[in-house]
N, C-alpha and C. Protein backbone atom coordinates (compact mmCIF):
# COMPACT_ATOMS: atom_id res chain seq x y z
N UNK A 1 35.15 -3.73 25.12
CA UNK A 1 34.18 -4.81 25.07
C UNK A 1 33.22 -4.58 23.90
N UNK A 2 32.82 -5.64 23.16
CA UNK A 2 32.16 -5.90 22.16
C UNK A 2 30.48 -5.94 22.37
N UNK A 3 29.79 -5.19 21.31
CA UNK A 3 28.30 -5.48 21.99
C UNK A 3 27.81 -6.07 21.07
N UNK A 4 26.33 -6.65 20.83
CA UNK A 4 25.99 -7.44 19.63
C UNK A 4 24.46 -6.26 19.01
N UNK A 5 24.57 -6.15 18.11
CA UNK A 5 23.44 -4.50 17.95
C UNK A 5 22.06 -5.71 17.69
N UNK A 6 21.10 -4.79 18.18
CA UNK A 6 19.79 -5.71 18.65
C UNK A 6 19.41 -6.05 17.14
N UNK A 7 18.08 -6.74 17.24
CA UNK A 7 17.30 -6.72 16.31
C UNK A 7 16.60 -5.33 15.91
N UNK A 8 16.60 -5.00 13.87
CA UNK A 8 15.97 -3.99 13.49
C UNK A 8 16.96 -2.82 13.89
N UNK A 9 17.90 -3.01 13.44
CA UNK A 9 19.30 -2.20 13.85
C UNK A 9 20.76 -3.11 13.08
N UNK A 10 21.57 -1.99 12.73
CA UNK A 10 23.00 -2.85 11.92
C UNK A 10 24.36 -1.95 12.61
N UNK A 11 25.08 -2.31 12.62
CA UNK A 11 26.26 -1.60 12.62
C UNK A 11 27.08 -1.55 10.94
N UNK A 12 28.06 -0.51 11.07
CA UNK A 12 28.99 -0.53 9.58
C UNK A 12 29.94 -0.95 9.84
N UNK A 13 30.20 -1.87 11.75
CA UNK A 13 31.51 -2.63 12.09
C UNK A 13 30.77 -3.52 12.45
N UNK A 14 32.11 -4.62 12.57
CA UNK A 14 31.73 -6.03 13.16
C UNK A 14 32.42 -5.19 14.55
N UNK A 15 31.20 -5.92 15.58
CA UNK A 15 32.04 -5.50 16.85
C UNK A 15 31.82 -4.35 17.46
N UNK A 16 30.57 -3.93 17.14
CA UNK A 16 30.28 -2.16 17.78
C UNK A 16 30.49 -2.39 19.20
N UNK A 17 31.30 -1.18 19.61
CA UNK A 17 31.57 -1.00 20.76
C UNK A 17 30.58 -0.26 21.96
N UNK A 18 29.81 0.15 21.39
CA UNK A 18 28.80 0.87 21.89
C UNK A 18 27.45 0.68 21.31
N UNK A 19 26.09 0.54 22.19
CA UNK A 19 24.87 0.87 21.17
C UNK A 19 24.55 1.74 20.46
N UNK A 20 25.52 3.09 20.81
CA UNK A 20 25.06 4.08 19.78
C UNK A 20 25.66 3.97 18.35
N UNK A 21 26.52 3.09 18.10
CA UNK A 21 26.99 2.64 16.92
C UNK A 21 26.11 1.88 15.78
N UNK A 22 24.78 0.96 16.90
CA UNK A 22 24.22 0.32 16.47
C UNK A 22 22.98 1.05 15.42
N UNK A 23 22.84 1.21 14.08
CA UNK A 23 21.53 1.93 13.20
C UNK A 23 19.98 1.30 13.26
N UNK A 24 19.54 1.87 12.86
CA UNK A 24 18.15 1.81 12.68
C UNK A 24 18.26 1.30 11.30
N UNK A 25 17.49 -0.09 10.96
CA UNK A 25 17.68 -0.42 9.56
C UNK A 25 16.97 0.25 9.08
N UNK A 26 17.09 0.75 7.44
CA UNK A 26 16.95 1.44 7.09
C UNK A 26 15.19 1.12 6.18
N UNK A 27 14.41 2.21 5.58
CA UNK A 27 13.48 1.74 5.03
C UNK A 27 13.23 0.98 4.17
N UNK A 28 12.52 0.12 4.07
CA UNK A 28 12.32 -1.06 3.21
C UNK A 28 13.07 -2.26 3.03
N UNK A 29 13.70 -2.21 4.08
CA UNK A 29 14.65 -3.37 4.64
C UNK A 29 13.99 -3.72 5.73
N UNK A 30 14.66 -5.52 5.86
CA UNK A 30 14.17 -5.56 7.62
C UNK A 30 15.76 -6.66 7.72
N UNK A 31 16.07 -6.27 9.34
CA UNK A 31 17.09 -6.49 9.50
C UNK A 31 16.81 -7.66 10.50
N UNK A 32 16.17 -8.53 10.82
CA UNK A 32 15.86 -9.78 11.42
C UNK A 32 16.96 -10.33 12.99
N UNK A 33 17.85 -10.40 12.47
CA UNK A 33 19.42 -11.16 13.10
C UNK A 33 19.65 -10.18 13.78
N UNK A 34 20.25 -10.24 14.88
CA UNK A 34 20.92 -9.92 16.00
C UNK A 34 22.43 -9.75 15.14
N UNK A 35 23.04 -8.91 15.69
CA UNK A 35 24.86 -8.91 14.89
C UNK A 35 24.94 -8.01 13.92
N UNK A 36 23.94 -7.67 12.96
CA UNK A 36 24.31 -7.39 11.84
C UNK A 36 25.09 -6.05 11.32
N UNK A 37 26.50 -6.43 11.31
CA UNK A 37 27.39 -5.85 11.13
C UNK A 37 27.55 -4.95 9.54
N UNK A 38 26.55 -5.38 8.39
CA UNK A 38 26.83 -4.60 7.24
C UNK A 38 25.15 -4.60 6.82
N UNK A 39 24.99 -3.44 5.92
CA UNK A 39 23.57 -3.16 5.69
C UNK A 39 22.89 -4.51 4.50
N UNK A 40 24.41 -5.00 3.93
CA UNK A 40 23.81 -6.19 2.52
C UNK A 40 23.39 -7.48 3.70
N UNK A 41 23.41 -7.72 4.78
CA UNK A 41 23.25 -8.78 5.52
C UNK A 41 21.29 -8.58 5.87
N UNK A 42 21.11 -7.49 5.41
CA UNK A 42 19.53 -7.28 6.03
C UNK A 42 18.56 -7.74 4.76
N UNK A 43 17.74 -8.09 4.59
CA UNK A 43 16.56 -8.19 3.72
C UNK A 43 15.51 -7.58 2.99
N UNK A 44 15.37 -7.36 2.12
CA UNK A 44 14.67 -6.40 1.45
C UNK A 44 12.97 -6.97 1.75
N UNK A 45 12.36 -5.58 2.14
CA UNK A 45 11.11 -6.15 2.11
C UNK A 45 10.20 -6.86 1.39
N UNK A 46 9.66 -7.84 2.15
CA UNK A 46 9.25 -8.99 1.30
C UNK A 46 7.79 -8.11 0.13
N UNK A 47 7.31 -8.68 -1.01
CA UNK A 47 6.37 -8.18 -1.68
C UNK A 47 4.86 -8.62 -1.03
N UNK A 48 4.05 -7.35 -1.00
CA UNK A 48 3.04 -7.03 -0.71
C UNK A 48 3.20 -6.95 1.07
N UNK A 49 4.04 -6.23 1.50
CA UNK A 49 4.53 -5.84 3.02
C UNK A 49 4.93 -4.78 2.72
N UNK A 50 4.82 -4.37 3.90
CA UNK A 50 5.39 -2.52 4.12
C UNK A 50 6.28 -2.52 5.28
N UNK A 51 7.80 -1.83 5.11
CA UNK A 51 8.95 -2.16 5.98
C UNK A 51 9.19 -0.37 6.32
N UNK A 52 8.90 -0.20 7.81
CA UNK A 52 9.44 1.43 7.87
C UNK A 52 10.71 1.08 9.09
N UNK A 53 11.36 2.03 9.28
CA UNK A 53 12.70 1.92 10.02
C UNK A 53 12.38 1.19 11.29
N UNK A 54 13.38 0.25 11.19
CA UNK A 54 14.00 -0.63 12.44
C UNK A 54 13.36 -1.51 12.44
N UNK A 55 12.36 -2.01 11.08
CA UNK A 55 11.62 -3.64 11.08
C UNK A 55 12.74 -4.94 11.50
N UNK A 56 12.19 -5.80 11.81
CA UNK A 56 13.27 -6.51 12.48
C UNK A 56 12.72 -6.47 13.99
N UNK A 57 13.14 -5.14 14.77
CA UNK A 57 13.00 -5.68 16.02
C UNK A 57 11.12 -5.48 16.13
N UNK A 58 10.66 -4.43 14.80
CA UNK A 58 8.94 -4.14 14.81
C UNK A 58 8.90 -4.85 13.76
N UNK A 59 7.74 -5.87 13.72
CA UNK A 59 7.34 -6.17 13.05
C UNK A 59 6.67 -5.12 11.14
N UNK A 60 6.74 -5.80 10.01
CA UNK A 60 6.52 -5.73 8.86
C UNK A 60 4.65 -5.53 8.81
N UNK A 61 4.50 -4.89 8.22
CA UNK A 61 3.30 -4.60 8.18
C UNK A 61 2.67 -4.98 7.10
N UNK A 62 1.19 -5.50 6.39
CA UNK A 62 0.74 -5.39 5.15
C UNK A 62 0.38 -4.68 4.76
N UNK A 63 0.63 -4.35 3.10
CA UNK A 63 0.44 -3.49 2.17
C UNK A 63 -1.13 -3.22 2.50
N UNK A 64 -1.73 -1.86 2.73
CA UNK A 64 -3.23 -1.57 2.60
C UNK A 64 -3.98 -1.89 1.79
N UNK A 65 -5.47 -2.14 1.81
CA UNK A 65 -6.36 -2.62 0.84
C UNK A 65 -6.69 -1.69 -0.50
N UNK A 66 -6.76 -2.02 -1.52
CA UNK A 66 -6.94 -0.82 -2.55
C UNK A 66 -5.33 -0.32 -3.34
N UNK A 67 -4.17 -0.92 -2.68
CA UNK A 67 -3.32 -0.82 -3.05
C UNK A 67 -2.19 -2.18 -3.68
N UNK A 68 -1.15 -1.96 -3.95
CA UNK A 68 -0.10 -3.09 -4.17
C UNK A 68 1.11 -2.65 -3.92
N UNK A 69 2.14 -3.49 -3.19
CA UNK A 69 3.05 -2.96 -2.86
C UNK A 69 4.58 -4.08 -3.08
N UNK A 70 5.55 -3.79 -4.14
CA UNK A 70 6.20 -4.61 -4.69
C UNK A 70 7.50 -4.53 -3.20
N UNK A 71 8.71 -5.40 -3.78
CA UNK A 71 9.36 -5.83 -2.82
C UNK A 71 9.94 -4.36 -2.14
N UNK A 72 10.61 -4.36 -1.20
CA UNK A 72 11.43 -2.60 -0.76
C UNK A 72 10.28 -1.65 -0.37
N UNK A 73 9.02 -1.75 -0.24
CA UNK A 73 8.05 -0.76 -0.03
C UNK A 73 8.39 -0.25 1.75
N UNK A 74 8.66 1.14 1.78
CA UNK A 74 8.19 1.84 2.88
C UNK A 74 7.20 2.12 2.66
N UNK A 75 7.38 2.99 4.69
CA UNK A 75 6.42 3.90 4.51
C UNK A 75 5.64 4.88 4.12
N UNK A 76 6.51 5.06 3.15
CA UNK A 76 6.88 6.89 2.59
C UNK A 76 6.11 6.21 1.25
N UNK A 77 6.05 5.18 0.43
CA UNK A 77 5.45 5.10 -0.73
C UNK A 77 5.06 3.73 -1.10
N UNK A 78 3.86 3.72 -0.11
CA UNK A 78 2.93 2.82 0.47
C UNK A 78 2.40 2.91 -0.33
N UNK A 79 1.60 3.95 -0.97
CA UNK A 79 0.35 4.34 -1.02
C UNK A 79 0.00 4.76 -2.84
N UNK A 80 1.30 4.80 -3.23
CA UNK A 80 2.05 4.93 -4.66
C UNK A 80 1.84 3.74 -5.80
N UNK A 81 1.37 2.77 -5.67
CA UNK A 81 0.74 1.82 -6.33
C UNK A 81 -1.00 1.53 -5.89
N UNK A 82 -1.93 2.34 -6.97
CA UNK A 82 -2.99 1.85 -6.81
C UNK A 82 -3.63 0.75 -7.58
N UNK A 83 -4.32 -0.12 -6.76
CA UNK A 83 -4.98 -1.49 -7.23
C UNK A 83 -5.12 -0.88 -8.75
N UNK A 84 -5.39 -1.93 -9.98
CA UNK A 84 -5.42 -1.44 -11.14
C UNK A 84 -7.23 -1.63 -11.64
N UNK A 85 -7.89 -1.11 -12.28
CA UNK A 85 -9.56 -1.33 -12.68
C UNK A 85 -9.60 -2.39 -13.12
N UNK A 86 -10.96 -2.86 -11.98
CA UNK A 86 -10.99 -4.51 -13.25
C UNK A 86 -11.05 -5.44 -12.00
N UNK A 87 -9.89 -5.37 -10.91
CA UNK A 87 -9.21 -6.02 -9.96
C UNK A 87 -9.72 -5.61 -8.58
N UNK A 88 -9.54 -6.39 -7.36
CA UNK A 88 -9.58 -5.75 -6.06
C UNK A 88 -8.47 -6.11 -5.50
N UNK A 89 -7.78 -5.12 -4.70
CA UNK A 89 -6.75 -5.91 -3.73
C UNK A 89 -6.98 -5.50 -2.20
N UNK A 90 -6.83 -6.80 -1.44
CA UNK A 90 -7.30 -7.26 -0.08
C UNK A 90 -6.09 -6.67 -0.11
N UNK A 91 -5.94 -6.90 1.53
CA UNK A 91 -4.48 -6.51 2.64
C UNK A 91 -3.50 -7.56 2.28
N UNK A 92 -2.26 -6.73 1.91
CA UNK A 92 -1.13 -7.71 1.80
C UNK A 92 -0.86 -7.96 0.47
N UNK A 93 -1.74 -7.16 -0.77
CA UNK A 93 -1.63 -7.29 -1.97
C UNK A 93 -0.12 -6.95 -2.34
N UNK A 94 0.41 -7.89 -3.07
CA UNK A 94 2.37 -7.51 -3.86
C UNK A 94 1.81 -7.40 -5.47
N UNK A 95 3.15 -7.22 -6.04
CA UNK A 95 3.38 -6.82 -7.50
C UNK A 95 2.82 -8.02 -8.00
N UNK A 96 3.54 -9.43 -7.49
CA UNK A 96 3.19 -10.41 -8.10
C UNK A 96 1.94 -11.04 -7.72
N UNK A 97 0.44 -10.12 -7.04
CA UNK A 97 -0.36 -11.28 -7.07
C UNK A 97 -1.76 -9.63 -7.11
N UNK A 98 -1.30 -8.79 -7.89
CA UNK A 98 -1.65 -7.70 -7.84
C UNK A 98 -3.18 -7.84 -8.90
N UNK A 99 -2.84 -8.66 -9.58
CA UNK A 99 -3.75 -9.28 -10.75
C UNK A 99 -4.67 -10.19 -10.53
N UNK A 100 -4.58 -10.74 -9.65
CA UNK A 100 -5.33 -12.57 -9.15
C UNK A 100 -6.75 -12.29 -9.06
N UNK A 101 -7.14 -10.98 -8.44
CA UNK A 101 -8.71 -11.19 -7.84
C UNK A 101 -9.42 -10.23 -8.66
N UNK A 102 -9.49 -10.80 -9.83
CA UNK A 102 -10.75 -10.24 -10.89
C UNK A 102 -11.79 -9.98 -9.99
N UNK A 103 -12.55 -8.42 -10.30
CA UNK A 103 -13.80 -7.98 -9.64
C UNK A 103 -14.67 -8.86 -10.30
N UNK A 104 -15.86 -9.30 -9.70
CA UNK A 104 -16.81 -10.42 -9.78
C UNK A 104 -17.23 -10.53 -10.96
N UNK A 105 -18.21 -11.19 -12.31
CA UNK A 105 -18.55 -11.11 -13.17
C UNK A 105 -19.51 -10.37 -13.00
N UNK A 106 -19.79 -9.13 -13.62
CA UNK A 106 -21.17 -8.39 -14.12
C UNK A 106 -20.92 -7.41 -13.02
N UNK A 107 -20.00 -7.40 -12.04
CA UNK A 107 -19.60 -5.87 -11.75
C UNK A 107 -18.58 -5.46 -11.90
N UNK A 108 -18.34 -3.88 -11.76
CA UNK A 108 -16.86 -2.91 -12.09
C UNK A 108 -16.49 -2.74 -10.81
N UNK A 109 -15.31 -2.69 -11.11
CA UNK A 109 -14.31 -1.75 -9.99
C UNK A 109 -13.34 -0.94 -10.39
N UNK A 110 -13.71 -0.12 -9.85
CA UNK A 110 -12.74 1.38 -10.50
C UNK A 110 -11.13 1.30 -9.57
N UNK A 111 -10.77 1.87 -10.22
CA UNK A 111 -9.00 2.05 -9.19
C UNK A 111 -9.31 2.34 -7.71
N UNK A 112 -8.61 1.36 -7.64
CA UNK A 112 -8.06 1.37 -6.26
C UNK A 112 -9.48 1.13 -5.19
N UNK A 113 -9.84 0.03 -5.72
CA UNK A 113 -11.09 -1.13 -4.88
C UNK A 113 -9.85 -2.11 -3.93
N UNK A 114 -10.60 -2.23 -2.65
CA UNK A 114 -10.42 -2.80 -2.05
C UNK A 114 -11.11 -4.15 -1.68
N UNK A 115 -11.05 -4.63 -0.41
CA UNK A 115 -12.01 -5.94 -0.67
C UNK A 115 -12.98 -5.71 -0.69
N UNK A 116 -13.79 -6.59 -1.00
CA UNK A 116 -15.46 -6.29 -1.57
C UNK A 116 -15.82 -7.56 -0.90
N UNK A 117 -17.57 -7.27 -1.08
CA UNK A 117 -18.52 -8.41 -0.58
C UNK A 117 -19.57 -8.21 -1.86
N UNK A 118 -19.46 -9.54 -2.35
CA UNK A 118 -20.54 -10.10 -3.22
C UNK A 118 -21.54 -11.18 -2.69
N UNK A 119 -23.05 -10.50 -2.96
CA UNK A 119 -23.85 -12.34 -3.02
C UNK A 119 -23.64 -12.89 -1.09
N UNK A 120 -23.31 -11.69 -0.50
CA UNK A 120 -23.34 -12.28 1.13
C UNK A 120 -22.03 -12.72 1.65
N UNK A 121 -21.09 -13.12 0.28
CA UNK A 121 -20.28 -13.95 0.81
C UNK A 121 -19.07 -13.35 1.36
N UNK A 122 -18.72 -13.15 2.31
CA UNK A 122 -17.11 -12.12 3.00
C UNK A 122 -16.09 -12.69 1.78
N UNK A 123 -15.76 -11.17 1.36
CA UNK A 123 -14.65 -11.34 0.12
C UNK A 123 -14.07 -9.87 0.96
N UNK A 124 -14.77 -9.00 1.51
CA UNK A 124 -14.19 -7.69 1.87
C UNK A 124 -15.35 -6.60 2.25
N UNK A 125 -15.29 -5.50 1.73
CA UNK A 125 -16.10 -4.32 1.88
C UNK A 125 -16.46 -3.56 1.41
N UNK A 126 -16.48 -3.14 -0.24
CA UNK A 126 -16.34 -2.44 -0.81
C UNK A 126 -15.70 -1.23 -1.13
N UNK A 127 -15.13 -0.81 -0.23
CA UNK A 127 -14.22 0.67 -0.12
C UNK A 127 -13.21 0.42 -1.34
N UNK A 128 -12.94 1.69 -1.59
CA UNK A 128 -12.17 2.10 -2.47
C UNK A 128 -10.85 3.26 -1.49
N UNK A 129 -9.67 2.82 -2.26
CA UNK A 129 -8.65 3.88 -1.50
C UNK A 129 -9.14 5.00 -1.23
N UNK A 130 -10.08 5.94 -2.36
CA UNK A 130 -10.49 7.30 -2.40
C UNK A 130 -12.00 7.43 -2.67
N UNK A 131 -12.68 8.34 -1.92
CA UNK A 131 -13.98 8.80 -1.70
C UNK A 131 -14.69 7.67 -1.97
N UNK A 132 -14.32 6.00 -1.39
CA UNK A 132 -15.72 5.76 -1.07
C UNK A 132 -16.17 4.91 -2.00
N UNK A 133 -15.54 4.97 -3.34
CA UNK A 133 -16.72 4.91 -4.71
C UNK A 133 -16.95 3.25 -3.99
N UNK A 134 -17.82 2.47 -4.44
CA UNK A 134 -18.74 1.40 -4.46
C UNK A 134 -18.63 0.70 -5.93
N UNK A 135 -18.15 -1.24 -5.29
CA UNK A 135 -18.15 -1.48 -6.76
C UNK A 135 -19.96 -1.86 -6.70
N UNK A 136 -20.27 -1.75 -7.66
CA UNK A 136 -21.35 -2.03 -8.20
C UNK A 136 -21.73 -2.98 -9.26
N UNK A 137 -22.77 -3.72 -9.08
CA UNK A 137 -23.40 -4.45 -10.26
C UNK A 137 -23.86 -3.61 -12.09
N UNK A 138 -22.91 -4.69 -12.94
CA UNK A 138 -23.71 -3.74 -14.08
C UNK A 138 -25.47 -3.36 -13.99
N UNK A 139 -25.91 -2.23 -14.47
CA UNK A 139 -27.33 -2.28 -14.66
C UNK A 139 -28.32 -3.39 -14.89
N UNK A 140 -29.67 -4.00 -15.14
CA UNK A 140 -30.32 -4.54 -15.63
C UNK A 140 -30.59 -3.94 -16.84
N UNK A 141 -30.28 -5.10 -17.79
CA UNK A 141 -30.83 -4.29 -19.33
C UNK A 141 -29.79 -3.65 -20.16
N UNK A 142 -28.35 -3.76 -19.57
CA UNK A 142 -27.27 -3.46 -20.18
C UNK A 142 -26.72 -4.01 -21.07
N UNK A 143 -26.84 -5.31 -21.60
CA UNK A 143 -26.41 -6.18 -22.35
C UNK A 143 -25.49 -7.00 -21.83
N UNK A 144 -24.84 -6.72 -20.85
CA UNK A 144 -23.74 -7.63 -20.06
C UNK A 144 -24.04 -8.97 -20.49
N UNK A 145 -23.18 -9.67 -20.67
CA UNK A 145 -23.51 -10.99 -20.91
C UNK A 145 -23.31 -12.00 -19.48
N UNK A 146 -22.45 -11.08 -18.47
CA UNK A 146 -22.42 -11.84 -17.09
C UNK A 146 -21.20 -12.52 -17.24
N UNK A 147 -20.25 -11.99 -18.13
CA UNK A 147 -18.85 -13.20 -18.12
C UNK A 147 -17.76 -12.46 -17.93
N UNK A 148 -18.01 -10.67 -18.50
CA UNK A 148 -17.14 -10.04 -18.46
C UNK A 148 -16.68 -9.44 -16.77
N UNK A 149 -15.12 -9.05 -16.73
CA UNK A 149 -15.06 -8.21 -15.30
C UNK A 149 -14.89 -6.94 -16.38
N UNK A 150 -15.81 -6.27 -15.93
CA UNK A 150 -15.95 -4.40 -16.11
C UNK A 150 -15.09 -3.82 -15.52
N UNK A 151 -14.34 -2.73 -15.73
CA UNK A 151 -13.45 -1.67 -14.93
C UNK A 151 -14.31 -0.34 -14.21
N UNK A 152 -15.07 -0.19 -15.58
CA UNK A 152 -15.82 0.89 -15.20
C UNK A 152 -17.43 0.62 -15.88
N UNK A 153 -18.44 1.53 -15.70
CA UNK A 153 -19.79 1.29 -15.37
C UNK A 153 -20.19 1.65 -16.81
N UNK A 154 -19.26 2.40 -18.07
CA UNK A 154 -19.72 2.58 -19.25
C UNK A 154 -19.30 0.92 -20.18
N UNK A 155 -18.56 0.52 -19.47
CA UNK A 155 -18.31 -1.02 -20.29
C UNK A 155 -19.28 -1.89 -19.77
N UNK A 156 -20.15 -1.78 -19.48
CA UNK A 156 -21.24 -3.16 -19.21
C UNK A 156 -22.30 -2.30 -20.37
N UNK A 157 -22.56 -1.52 -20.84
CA UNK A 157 -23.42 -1.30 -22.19
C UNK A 157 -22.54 -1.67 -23.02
């Protein structure tokens, strides 16, 4: 008798005879469908998601804040793309939208900023992937002209 291998699981036959035949899809795949008899039938993780073994029947997770995470991202190298200076990336940041959220005019953000709050308004929190740093407003008296996004706190003089 024929079994059908669950969701977030494949077989390398059509027709596993047993569940122990049935795999754990593998990382950075998600295997969605019920059946799936060959590993090219599963899906590569979508960009700015994080796929660790047996997505499909567990849900896909988003890429962490402060980071970017292109299509195929596990768990194992999540954490391997940091946001770039200049930029913040919210939860769920991908390759292709890794660029979109210029840090505010007249402040910096150093690598690997996460969401931020400017002016009151919920954009995020300021955290950074590592120790914390704080984006900050250029100085008063710096010359900023207020148009530029800064990376770091020596480019607003």
């Amino acid at each position: 008798m024929c079994i059908t291998c669950p969701r977030g699981t494949f077989s390398f036959e059509r027709g596993a005879k047993d569940i122990l035949e049935c795999l754990e899809c593998p990382l950075g795949r998600m295997c969605n469908g019920q059946g799936l008899y060959n590993i090219s039938q599963s899906l590569a993780c979508t960009d700015g998601q994080v796929c660790t073994t047996g997505t499909g029947l567990k849900p896909s997770v988003k890429c962490k804040q402060g980071f970017y995470c292109p299509p195929k991202t596990d768990d194992i190298i999540q954490y391997d793309k940091i946001c770039d200076p200049g930029f913040f990336c919210p939860p769920g940041t991908g390759i292709s939208t890794k660029n979109r959220d210029t840090c505010p005019e007249t402040y910096y953000c150093p690598p690997g900023t996460g969401n931020i709050i400017v002016l009151g308004t919920l954009v995020g929190n300021y955290s950074t992937f590592a120790e914390d740093t704080v984006v900050s407003r250029c100085p008063i008296g710096s010359g900023n002209d207020g148009v530029d996004t800064k990376k770091n706190v020596q480019e607003c003089f």
